[in-house]
Protein backbone atom coordinates (compact mmCIF):
# COMPACT_ATOMS: atom_id res chain seq x y z
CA UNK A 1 0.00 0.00 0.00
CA UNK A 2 1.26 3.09 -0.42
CA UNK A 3 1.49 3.80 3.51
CA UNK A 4 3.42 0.76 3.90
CA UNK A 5 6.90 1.95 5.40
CA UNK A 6 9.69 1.82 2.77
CA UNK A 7 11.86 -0.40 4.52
CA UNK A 8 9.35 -2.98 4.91
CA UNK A 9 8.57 -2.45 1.21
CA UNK A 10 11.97 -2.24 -0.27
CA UNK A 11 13.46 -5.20 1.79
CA UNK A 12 10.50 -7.28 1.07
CA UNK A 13 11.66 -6.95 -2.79
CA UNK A 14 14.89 -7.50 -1.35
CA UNK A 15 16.66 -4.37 -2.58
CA UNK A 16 17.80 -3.71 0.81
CA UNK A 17 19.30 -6.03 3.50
CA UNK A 18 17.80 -4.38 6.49
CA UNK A 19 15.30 -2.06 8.23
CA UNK A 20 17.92 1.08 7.88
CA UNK A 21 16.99 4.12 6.38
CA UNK A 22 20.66 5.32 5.30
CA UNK A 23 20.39 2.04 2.92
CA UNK A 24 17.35 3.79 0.94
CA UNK A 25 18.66 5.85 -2.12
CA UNK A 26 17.25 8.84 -3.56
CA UNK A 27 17.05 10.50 -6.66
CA UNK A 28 16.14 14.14 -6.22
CA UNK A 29 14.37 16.68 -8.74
CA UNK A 30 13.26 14.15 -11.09
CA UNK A 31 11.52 16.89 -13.35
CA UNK A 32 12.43 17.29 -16.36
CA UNK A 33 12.14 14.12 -19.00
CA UNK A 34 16.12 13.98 -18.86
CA UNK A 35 16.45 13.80 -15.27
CA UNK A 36 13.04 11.23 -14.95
CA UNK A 37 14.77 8.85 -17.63
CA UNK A 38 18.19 8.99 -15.96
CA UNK A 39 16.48 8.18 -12.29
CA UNK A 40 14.68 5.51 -14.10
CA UNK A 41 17.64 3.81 -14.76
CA UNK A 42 19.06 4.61 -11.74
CA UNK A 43 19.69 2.22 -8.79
CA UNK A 44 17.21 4.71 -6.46
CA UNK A 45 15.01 3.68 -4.85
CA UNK A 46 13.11 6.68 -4.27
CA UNK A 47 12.13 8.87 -6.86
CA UNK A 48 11.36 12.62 -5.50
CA UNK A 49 10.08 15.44 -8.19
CA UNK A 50 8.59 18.84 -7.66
CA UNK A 51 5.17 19.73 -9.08
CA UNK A 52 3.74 23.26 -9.80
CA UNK A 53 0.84 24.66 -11.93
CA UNK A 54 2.15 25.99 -15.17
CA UNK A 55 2.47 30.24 -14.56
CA UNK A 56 0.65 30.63 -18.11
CA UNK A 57 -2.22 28.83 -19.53
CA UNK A 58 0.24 26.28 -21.11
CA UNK A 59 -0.49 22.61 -20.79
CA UNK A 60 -4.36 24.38 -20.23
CA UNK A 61 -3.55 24.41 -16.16
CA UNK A 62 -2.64 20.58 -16.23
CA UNK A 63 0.21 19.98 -13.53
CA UNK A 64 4.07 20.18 -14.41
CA UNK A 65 6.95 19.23 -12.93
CA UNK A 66 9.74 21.91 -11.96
CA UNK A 67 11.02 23.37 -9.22
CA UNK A 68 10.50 27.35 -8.54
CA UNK A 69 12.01 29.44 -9.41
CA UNK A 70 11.01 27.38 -12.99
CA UNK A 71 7.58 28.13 -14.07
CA UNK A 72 7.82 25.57 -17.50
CA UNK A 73 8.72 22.23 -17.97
CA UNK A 74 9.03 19.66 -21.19
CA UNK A 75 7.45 16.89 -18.42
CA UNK A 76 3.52 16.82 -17.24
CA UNK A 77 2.62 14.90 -13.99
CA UNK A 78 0.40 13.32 -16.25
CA UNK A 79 3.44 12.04 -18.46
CA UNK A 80 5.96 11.63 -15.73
CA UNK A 81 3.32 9.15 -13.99
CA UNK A 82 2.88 6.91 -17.38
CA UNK A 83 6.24 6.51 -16.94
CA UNK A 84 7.19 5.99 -13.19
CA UNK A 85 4.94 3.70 -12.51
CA UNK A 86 6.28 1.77 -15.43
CA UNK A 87 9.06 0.82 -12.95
CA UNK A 88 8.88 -0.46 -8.72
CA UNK A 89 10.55 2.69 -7.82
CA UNK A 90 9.05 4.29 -4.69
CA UNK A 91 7.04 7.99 -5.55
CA UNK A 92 7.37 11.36 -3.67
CA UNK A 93 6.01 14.44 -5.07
CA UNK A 94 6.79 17.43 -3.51
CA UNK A 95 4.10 20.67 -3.95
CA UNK A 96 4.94 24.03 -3.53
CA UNK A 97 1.44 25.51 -4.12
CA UNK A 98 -2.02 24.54 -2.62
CA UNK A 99 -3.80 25.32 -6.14
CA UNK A 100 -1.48 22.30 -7.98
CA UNK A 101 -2.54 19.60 -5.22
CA UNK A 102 -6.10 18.70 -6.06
CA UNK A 103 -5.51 18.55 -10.03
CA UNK A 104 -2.46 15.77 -9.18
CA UNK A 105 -4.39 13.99 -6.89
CA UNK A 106 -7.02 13.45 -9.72
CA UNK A 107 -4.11 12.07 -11.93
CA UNK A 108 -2.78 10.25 -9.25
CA UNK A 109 -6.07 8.51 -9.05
CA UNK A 110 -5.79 7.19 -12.66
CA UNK A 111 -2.95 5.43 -12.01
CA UNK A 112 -3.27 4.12 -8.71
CA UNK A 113 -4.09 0.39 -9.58
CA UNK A 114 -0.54 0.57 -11.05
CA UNK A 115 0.77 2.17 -8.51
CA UNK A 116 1.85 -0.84 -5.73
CA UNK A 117 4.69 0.92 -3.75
CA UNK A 118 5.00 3.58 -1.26
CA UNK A 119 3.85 6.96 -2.45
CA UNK A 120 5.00 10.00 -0.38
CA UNK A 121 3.09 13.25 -0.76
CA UNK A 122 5.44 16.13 0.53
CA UNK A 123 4.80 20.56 1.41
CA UNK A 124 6.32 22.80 3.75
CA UNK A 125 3.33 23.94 6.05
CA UNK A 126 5.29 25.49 8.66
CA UNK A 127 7.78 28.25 9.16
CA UNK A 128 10.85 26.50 10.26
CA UNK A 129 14.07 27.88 10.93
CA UNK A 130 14.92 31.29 8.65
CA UNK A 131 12.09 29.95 6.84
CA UNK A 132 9.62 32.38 5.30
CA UNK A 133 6.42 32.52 5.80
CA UNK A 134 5.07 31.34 2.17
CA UNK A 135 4.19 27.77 3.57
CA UNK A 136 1.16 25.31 1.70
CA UNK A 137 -2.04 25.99 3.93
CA UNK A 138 -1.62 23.03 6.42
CA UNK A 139 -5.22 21.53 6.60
CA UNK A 140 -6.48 22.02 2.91
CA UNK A 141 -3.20 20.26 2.16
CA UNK A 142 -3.65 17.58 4.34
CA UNK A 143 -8.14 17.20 3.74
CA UNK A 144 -7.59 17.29 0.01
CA UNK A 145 -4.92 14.50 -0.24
CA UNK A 146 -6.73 12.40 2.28
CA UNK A 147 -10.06 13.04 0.63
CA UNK A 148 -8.40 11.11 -2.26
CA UNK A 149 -6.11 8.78 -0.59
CA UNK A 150 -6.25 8.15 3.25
CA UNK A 151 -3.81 5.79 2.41
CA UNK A 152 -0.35 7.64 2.26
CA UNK A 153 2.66 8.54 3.68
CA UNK A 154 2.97 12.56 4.65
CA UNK A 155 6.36 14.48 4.14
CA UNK A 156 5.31 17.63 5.95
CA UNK A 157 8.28 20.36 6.47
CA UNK A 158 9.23 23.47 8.03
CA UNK A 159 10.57 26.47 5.77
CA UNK A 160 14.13 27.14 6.13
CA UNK A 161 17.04 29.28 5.16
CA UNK A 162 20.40 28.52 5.83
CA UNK A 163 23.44 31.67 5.68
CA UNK A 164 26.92 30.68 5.15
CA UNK A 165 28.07 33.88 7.38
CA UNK A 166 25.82 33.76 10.52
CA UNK A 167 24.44 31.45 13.31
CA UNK A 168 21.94 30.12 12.02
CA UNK A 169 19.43 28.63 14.55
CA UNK A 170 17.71 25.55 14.71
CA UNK A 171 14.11 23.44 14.92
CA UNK A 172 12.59 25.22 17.96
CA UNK A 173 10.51 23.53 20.90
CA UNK A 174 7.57 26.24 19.31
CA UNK A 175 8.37 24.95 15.80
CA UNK A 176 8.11 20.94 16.38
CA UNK A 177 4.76 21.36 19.02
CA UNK A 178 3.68 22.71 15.95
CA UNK A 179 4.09 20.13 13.89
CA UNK A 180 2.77 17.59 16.47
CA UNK A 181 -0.64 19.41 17.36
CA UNK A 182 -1.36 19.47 13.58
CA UNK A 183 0.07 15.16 12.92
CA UNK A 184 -1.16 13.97 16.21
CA UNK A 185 -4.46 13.96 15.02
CA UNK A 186 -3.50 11.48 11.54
CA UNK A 187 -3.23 8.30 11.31
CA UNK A 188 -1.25 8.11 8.48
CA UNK A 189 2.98 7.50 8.85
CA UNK A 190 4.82 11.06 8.47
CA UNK A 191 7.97 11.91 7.87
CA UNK A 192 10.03 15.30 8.26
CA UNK A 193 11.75 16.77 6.49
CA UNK A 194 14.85 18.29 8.36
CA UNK A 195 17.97 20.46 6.95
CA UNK A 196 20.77 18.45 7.28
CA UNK A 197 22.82 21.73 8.73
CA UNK A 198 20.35 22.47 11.19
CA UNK A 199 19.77 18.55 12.74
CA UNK A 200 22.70 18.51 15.00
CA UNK A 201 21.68 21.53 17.01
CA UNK A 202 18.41 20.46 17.04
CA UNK A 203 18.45 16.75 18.57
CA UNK A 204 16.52 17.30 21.23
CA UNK A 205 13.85 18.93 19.63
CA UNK A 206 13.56 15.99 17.00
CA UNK A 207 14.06 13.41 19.34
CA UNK A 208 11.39 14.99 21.38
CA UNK A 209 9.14 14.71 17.98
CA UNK A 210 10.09 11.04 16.82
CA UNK A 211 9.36 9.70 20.79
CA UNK A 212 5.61 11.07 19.90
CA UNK A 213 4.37 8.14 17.37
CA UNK A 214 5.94 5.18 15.85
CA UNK A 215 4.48 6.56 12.42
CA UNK A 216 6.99 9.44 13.12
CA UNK A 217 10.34 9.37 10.95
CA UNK A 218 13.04 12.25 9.37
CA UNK A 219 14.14 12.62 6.27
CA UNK A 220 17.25 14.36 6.18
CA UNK A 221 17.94 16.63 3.18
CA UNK A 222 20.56 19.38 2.06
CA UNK A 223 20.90 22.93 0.01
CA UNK A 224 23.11 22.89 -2.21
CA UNK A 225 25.38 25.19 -0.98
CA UNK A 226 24.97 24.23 2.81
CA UNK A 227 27.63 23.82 5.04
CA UNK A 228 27.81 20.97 7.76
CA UNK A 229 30.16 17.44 7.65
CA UNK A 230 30.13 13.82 7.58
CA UNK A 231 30.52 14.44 11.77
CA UNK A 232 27.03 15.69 12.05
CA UNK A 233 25.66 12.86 9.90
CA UNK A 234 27.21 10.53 12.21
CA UNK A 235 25.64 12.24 15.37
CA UNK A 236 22.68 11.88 14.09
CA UNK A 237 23.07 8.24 13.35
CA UNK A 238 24.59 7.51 16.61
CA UNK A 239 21.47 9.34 18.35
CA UNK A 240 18.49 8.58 16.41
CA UNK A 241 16.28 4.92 15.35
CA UNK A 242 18.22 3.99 12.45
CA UNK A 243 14.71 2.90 11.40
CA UNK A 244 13.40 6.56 11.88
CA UNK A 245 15.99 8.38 9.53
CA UNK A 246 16.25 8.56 5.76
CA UNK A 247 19.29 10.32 4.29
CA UNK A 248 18.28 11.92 0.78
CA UNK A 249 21.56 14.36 1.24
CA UNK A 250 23.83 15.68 -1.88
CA UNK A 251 27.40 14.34 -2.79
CA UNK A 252 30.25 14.58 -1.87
CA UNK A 253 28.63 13.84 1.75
CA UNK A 254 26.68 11.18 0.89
CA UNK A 255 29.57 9.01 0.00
CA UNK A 256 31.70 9.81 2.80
CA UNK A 257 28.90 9.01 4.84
CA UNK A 258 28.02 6.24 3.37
CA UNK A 259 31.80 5.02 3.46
CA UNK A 260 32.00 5.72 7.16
CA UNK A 261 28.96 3.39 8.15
CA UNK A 262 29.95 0.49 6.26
CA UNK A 263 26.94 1.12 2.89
CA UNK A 264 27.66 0.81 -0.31
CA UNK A 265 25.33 2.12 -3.15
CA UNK A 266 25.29 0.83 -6.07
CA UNK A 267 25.13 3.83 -7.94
């Protein structure tokens, strides 16, 4: 089902060797028909693309897939479906607008009989740390996937901003209470979202958020031009489920990391 957790799912199929979320691979902006066909092929096992409504009346309001500050793409949900679910790779879509949501969901509905793996369905609703304030409406997000599938895995975020040149602070107390008043109340599995550069300073906080539900996990992710090390990856691992934390983090980290626990993609 597409709830079902993605280590159960991907070691069932036996493309990983154990319940640990560092061994799940990602392949990240999956938007355009280049970068879909080359994580295709790909040994990810996660497939994670961005979709927006077109800023024109081109593709007549249908759903495409880029990543703002892009406003046009050669790929259409529609398209980039046919062809995903074509292979067993595991779905996440990430929306930055609440207007592109319920249009996807319908095409997401055509294909569902194909669709038998985990499907995550990701926004930033809250204002995280230097995050702005331009976060998807939490509960019409939330009613209007559920309304079409109450059977789904939530990646709900904060908003962030990260400055090479200043502290930068972390995931409040304020931020994740937050986040747990408004996930308490599903009963779907969620994951988070969490800056890899802002995690460290943070641990207590997250813990704090992961002790609240077993459906609870992190996903940690990276800007491009962030700066933290293979040291805070390794705190984290050391101090969190391994279970409870999925690593969808740029290179050259991600190999070092990788390296330092022992894993070895087979990219």
């Amino acid at each position: 089902s597409w709830s079902e957790n993605i280590l159960e799912y991907f070691l069932r199929n036996k493309q990983i060797t154990t319940e640990d979320g560092a061994q799940i691979t990602w392949y990240h902006a999956a938007n355009h028909k280049a970068q879909m066909n080359e994580a295709l092929k790909s040994t990810a096992h996660m497939i994670e693309a961005d979709v927006l409504l077109p800023s024109d009346e081109s593709e007549h309001g249908q759903p495409i897939m880029a990543h703002p500050p892009e406003t046009t793409s050669d790929n259409t949900l529609e398209d980039w479906l046919t062809e995903v679910t074509k292979s067993s790779k595991g779905i996440k879509l990430d929306f930055k607008s609440l207007a592109a949501v319920e249009p996807s969901m319908m095409l997401l509905e055509n294909v569902k009989s194909h669709v038998k793996r985990p499907v995550w369905i990701n926004a930033d609703i809250l204002p995280g740390p230097n995050g702005n304030s331009r976060v998807v409406d939490a509960t019409p997000f939330i009613d209007t996937v559920k309304s079409f599938f109450p059977d789904v895995t939530f990646s709900l975020g904060w908003t962030t901003g990260w400055h090479p040149d200043k502290v930068n602070e972390g995931y409040s107390w304020t931020m994740v209470k937050a986040m747990e008043n408004i996930c308490d109340a599903l009963s779907q599995p969620v994951t988070f979202p969490v800056r890899a550069a802002l995690v460290r300073q943070s641990s207590p906080q997250l813990l704090w958020l992961l002790k609240k539900s077993d459906r609870y996990s992190l996903t940690i992710w990276t800007g491009k031009n962030d700066n933290y090390s293979v040291e805070d990856l390794l705190y984290i691992r050391d101090h969190f489920d391994k279970k409870q934390v999925f690593y969808d983090i740029l290179e050259p980290q991600n190999y070092e990391f990788k390296q330092a626990i022992g894993i070895t993609d087979n990219c």
